[in-house]
Protein backbone atom coordinates (compact mmCIF):
# COMPACT_ATOMS: atom_id res chain seq x y z
CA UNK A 1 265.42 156.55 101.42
CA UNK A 2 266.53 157.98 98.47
CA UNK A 3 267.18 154.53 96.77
CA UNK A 4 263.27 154.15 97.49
CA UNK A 5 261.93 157.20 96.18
CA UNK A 6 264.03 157.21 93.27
CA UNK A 7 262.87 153.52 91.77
CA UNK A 8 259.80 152.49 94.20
CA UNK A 9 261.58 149.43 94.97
CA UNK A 10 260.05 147.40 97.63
CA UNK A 11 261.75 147.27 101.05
CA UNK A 12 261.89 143.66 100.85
CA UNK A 13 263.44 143.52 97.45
CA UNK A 14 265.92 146.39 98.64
CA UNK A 15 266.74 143.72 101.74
CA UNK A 16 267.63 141.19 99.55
CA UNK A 17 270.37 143.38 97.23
CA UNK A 18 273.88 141.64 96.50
CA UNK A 19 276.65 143.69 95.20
CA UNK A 20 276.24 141.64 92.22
CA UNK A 21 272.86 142.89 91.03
CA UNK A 22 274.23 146.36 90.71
CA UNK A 23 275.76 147.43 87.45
CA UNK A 24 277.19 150.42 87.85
CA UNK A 25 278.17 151.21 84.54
CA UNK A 26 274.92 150.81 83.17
CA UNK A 27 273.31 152.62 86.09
CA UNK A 28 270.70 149.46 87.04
CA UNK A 29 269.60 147.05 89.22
CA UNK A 30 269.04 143.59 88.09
CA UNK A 31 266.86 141.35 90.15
CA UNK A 32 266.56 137.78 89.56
CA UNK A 33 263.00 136.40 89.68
CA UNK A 34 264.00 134.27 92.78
CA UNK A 35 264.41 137.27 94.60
CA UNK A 36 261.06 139.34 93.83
CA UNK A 37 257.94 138.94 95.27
CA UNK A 38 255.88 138.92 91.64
CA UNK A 39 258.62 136.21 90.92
CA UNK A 40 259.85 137.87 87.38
CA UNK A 41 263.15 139.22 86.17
CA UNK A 42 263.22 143.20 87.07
CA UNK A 43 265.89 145.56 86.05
CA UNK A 44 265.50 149.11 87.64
CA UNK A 45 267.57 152.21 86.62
CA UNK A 46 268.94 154.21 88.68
CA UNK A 47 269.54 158.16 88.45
CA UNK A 48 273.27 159.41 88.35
CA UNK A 49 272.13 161.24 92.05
CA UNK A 50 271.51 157.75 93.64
CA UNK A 51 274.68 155.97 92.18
CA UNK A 52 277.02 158.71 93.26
CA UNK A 53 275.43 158.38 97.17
CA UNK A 54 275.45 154.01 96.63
CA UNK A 55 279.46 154.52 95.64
CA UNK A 56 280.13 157.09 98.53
CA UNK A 57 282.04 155.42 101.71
CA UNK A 58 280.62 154.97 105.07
CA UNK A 59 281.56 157.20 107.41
């Protein structure tokens, strides 16, 4: 949810997410155009909040 709110990603784009479109270091997502809807290169920061809860283990 908070991933969501926090860049108004679509669900489907958030469904298709590797681990390999997420640079954490730079604090953004970077979506090929293959796997967008609009079909165009996105990249979508992220606030520190949302990257500290994405690198937090399962429990």
């Amino acid at each position: 949810m908070y991933l969501i709110l926090d860049t108004g990603m679509r669900i489907s784009d958030i469904c298709n997410l590797e681990l390999q479109d997420i640079d954490f270091k730079t604090r953004a997502f970077i979506l090929p155009a293959h796997k967008n809807k609009n079909r165009k290169l996105r990249i979508i920061t992220l606030s520190i909040h949302v990257v500290k809860l994405l690198l937090e283990p399962v429990t």
